[in-house]
PDB file of N, CA and C in Angstrom:
ATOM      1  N   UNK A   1     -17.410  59.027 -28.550  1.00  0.00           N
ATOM      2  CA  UNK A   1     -16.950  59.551 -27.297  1.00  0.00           C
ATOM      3  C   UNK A   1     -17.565  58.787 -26.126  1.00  0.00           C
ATOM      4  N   UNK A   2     -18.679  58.257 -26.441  1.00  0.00           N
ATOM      5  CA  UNK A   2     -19.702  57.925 -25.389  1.00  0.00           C
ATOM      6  C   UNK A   2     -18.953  55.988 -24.998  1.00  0.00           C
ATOM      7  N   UNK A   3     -18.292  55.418 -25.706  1.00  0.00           N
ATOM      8  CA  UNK A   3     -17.274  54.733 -25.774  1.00  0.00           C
ATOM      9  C   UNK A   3     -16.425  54.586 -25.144  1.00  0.00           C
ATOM     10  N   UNK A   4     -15.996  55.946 -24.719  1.00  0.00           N
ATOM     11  CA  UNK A   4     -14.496  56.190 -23.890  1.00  0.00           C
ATOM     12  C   UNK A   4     -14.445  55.951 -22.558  1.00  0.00           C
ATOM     13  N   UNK A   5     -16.122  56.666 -22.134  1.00  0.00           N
ATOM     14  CA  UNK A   5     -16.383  56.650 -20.878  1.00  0.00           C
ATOM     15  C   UNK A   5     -16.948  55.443 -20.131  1.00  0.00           C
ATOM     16  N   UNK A   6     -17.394  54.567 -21.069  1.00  0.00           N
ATOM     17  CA  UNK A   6     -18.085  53.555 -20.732  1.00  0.00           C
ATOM     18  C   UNK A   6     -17.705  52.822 -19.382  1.00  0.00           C
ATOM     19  N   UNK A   7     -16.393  52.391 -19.894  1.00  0.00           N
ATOM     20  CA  UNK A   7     -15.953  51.341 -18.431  1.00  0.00           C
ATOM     21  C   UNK A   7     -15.651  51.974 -17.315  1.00  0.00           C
ATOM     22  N   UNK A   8     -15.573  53.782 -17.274  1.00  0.00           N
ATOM     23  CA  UNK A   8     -15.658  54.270 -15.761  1.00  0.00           C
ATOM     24  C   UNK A   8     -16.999  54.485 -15.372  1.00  0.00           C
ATOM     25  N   UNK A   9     -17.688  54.363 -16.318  1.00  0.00           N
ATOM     26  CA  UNK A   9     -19.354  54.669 -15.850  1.00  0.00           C
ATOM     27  C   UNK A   9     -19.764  53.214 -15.447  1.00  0.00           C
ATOM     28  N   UNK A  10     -19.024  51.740 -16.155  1.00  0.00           N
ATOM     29  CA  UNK A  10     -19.909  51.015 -15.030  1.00  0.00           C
ATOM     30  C   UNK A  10     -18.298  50.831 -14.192  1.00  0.00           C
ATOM     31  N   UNK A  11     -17.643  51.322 -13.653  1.00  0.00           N
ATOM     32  CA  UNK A  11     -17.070  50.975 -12.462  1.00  0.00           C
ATOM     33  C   UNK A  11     -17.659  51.929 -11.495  1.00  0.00           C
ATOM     34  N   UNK A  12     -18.007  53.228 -11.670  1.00  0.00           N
ATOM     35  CA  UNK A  12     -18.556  53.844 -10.919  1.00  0.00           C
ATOM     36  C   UNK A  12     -20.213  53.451 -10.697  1.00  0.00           C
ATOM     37  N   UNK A  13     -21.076  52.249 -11.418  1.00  0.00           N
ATOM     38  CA  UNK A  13     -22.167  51.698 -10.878  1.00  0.00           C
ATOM     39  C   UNK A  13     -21.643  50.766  -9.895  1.00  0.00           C
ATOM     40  N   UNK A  14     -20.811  49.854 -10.449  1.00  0.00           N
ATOM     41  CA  UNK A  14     -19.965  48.695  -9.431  1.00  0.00           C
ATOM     42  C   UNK A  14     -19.739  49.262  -8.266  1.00  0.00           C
ATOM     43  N   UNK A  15     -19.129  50.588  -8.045  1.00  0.00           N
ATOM     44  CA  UNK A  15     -18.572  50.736  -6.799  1.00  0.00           C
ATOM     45  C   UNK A  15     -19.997  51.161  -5.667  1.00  0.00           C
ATOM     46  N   UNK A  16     -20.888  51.823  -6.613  1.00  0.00           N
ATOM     47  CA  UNK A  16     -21.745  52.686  -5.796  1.00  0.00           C
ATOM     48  C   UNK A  16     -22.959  51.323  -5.360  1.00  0.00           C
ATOM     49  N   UNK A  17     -22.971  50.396  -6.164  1.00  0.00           N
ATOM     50  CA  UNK A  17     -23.748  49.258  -5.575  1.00  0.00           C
ATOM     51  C   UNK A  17     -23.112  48.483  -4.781  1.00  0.00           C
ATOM     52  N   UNK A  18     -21.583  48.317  -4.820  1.00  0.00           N
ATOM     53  CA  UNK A  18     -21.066  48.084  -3.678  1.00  0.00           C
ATOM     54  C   UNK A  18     -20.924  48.109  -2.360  1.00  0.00           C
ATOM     55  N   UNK A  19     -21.353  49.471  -2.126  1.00  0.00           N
ATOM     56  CA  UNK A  19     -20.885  50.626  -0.922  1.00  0.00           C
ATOM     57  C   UNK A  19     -22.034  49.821  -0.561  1.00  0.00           C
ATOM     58  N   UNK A  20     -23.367  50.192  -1.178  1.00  0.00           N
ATOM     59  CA  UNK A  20     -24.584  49.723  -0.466  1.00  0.00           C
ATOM     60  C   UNK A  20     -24.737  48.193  -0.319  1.00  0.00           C
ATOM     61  N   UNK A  21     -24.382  47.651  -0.948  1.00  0.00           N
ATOM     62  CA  UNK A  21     -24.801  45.633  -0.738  1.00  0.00           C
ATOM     63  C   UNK A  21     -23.462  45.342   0.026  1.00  0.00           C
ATOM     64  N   UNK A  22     -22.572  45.507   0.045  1.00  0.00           N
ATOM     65  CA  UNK A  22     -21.560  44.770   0.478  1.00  0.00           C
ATOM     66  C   UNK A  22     -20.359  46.198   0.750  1.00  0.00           C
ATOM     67  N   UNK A  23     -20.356  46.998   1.694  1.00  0.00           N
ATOM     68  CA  UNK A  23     -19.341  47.790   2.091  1.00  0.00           C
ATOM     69  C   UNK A  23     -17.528  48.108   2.014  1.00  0.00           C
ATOM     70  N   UNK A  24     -17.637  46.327   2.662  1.00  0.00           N
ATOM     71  CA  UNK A  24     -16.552  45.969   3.046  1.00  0.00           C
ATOM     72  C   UNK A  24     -15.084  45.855   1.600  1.00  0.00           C
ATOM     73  N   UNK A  25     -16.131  45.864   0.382  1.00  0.00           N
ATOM     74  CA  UNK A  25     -15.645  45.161  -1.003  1.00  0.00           C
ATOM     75  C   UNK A  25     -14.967  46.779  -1.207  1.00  0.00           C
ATOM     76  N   UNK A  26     -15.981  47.406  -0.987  1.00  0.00           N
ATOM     77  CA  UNK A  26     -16.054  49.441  -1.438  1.00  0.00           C
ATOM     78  C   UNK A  26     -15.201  49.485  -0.685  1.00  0.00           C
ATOM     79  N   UNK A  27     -14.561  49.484   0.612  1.00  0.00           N
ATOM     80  CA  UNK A  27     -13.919  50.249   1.528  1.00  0.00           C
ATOM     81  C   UNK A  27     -12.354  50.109   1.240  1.00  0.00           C
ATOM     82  N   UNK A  28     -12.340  48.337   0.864  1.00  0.00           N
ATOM     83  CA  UNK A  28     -11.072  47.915   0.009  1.00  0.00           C
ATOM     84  C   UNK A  28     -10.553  48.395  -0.960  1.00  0.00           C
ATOM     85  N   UNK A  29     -11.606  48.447  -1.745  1.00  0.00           N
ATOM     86  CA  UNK A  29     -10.732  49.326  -2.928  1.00  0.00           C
ATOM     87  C   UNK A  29     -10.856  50.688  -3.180  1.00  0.00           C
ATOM     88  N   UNK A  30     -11.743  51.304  -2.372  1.00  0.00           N
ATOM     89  CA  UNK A  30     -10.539  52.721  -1.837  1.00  0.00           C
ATOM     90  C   UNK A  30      -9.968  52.754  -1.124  1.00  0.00           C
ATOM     91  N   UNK A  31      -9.564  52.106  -0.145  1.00  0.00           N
ATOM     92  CA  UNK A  31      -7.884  52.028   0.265  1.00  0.00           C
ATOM     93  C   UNK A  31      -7.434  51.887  -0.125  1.00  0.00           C
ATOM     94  N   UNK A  32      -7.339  50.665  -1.354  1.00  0.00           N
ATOM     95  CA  UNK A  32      -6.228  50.279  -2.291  1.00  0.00           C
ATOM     96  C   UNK A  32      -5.861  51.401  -3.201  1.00  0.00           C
ATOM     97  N   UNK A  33      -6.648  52.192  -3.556  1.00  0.00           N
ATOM     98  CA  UNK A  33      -6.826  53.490  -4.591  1.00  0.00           C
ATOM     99  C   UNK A  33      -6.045  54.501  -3.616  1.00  0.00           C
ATOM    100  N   UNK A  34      -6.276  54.697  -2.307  1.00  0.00           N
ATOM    101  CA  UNK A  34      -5.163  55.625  -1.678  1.00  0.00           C
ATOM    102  C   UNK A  34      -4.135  55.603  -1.531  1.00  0.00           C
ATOM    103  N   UNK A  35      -3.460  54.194  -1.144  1.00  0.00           N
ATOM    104  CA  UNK A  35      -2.595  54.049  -1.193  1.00  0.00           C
ATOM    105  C   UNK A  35      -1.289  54.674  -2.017  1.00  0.00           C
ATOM    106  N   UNK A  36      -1.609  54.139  -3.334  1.00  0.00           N
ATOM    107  CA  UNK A  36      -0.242  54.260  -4.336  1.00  0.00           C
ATOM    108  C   UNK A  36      -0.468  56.260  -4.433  1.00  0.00           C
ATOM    109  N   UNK A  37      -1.436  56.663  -4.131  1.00  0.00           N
ATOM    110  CA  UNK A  37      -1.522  58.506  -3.962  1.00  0.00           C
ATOM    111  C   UNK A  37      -0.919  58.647  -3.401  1.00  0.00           C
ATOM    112  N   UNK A  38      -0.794  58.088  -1.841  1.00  0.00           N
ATOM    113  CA  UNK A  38      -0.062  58.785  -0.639  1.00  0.00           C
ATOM    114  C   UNK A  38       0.800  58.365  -0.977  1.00  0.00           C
ATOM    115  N   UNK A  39       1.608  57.993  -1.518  1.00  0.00           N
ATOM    116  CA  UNK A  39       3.141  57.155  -2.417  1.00  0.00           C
ATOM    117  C   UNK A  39       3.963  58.311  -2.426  1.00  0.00           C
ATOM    118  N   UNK A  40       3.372  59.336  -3.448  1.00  0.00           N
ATOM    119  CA  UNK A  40       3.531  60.151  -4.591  1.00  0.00           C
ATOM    120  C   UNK A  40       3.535  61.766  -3.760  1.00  0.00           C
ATOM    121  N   UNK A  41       2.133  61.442  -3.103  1.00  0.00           N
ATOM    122  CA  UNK A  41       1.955  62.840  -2.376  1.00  0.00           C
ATOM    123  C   UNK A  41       2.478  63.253  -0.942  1.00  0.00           C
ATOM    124  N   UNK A  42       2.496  62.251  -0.062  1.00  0.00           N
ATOM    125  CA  UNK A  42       3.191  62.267   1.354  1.00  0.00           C
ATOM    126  C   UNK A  42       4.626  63.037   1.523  1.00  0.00           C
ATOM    127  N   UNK A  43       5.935  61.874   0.721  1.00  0.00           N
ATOM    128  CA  UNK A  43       6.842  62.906   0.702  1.00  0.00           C
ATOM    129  C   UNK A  43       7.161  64.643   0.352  1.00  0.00           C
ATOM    130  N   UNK A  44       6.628  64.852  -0.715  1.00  0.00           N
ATOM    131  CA  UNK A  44       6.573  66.003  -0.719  1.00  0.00           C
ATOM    132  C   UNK A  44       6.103  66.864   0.250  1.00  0.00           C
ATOM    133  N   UNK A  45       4.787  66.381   0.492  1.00  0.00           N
ATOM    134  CA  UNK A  45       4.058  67.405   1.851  1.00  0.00           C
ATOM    135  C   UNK A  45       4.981  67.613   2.877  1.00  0.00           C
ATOM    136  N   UNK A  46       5.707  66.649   3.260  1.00  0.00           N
ATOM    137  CA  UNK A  46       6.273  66.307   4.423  1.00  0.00           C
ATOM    138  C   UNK A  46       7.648  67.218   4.528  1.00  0.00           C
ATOM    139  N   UNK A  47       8.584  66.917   3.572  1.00  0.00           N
ATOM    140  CA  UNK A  47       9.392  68.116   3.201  1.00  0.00           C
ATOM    141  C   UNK A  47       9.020  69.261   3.116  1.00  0.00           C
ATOM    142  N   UNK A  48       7.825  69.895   2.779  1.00  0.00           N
ATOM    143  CA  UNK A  48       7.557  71.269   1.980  1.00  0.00           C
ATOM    144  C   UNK A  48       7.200  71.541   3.514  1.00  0.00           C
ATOM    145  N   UNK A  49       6.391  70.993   5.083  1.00  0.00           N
ATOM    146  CA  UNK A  49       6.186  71.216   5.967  1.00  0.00           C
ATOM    147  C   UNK A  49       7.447  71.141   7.282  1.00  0.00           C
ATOM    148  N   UNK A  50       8.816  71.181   6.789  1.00  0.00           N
ATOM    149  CA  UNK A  50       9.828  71.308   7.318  1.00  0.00           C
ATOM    150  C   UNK A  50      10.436  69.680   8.003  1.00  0.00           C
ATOM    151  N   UNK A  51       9.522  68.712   7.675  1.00  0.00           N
ATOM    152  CA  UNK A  51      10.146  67.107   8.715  1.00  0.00           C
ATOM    153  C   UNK A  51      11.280  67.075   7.755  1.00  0.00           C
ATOM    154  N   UNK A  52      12.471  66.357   9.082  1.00  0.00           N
ATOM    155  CA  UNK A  52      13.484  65.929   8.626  1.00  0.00           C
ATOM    156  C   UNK A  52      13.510  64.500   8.978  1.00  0.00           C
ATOM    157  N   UNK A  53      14.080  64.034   8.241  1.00  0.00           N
ATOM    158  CA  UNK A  53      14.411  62.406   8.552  1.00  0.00           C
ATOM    159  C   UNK A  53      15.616  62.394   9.265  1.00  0.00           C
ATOM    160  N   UNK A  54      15.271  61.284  10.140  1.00  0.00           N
ATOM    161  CA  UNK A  54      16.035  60.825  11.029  1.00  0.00           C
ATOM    162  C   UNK A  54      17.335  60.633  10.465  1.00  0.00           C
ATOM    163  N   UNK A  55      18.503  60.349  11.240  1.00  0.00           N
ATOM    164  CA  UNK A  55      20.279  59.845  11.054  1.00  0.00           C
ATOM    165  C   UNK A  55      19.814  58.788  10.622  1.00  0.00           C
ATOM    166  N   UNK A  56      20.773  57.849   9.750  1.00  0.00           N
ATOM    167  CA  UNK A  56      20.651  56.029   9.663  1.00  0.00           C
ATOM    168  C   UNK A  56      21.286  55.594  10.490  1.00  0.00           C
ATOM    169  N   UNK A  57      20.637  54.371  10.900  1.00  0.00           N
ATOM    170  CA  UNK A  57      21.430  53.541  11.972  1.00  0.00           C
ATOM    171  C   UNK A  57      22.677  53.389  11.622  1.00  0.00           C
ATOM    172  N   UNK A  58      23.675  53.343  12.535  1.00  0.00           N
ATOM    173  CA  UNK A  58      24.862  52.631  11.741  1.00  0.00           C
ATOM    174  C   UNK A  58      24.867  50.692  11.727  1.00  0.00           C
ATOM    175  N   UNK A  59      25.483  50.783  10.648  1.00  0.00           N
ATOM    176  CA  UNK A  59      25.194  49.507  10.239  1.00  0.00           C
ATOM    177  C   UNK A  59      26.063  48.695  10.879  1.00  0.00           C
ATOM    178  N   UNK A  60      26.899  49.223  11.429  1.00  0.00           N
ATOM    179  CA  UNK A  60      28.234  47.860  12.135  1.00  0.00           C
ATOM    180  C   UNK A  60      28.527  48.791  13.242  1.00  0.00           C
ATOM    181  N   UNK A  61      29.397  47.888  14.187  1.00  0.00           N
ATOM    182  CA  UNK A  61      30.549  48.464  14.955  1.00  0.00           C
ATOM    183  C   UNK A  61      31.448  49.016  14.742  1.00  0.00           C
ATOM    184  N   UNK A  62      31.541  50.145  15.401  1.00  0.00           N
ATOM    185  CA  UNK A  62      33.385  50.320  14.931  1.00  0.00           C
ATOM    186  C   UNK A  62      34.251  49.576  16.156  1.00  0.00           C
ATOM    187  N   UNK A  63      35.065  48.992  15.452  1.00  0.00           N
ATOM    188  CA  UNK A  63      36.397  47.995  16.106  1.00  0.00           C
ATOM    189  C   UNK A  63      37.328  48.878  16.470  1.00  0.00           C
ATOM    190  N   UNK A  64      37.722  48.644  17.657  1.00  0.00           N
ATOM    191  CA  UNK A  64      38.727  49.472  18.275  1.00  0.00           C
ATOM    192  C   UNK A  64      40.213  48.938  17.813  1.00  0.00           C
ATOM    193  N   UNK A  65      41.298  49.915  17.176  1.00  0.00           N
ATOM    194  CA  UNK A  65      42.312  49.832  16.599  1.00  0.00           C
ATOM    195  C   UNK A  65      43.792  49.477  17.710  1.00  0.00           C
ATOM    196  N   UNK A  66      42.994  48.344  17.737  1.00  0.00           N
ATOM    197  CA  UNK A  66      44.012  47.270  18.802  1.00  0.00           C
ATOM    198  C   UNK A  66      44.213  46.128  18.582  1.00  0.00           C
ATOM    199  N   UNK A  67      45.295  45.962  19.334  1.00  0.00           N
ATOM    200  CA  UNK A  67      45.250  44.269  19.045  1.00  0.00           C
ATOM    201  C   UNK A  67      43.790  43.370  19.902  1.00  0.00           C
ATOM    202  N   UNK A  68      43.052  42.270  19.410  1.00  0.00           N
ATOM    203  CA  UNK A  68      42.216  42.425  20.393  1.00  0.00           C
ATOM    204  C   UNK A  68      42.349  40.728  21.178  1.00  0.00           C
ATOM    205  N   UNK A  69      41.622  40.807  22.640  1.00  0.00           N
ATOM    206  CA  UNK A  69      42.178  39.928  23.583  1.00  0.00           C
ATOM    207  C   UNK A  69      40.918  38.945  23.166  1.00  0.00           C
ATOM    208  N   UNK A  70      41.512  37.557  23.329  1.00  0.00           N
ATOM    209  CA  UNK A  70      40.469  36.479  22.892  1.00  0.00           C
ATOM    210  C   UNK A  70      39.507  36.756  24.722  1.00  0.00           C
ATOM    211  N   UNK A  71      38.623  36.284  24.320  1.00  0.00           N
ATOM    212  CA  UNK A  71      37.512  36.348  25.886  1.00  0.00           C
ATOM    213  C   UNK A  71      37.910  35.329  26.908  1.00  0.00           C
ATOM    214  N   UNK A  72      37.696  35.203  27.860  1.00  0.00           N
ATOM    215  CA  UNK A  72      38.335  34.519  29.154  1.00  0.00           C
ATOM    216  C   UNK A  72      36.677  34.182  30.057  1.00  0.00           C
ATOM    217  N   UNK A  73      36.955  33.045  30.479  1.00  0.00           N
ATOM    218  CA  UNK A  73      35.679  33.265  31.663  1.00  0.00           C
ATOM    219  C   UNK A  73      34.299  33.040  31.013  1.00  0.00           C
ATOM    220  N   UNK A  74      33.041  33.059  32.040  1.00  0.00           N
ATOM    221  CA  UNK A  74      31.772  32.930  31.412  1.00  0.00           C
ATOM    222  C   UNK A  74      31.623  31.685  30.665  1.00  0.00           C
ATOM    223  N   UNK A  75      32.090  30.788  30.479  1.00  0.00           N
ATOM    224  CA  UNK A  75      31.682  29.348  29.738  1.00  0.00           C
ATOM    225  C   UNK A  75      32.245  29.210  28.787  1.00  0.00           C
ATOM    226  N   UNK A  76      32.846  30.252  27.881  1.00  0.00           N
ATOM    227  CA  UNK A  76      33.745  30.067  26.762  1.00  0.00           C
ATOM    228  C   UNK A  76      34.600  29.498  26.698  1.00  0.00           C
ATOM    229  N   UNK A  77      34.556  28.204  25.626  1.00  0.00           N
ATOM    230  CA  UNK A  77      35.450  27.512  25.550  1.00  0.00           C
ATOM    231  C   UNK A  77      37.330  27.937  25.267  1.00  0.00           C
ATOM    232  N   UNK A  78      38.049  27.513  25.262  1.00  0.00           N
ATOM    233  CA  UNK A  78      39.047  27.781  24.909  1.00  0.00           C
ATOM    234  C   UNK A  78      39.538  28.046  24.016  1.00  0.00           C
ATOM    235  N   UNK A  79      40.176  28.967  23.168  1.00  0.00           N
ATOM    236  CA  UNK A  79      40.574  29.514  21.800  1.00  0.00           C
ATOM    237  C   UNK A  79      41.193  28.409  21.524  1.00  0.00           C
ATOM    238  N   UNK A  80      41.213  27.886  20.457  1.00  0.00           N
ATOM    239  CA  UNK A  80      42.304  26.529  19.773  1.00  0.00           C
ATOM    240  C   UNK A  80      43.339  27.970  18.921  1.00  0.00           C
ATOM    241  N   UNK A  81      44.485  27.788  19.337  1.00  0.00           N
ATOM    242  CA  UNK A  81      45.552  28.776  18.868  1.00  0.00           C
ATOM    243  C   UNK A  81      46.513  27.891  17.825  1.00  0.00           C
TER     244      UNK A  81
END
């Protein structure tokens, strides 16, 4: 049994000599360790606390159901017809 635990007992020396010699190494990889949590746990909270998500953008224009006029003016060259 004493086997099983081994490699979290020295990651948990690694981390805790970390924190103290070098911080910056510790601080990284518990962020990195929060991360993929708040993945998992955020949405839910967020729903179960009433947020709604926003409309989606719309993705295009809608084209007006006309014939449409080539542009005139402003520097535009001339339509080749």
């Amino acid at each position: 049994m004493a086997t099983l635990a081994g490699p979290f007992r020295r990651t948990y020396t690694y981390l805790q000599r970390q924190a103290h010699e070098s911080p910056v190494i510790f601080y990284s990889c518990v962020i990195g360790l929060i991360g993929p949590a708040m993945v998992l746990t955020v949405p839910p909270l967020r729903e179960s606390w009433g947020y709604k998500s926003a409309e989606m953008v719309p993705a295009g224009y809608p084209l007006p159901k006309r014939a449409r006029r080539p542009t005139e003016g402003y520097g535009d060259p001339a339509p080749s017809q």
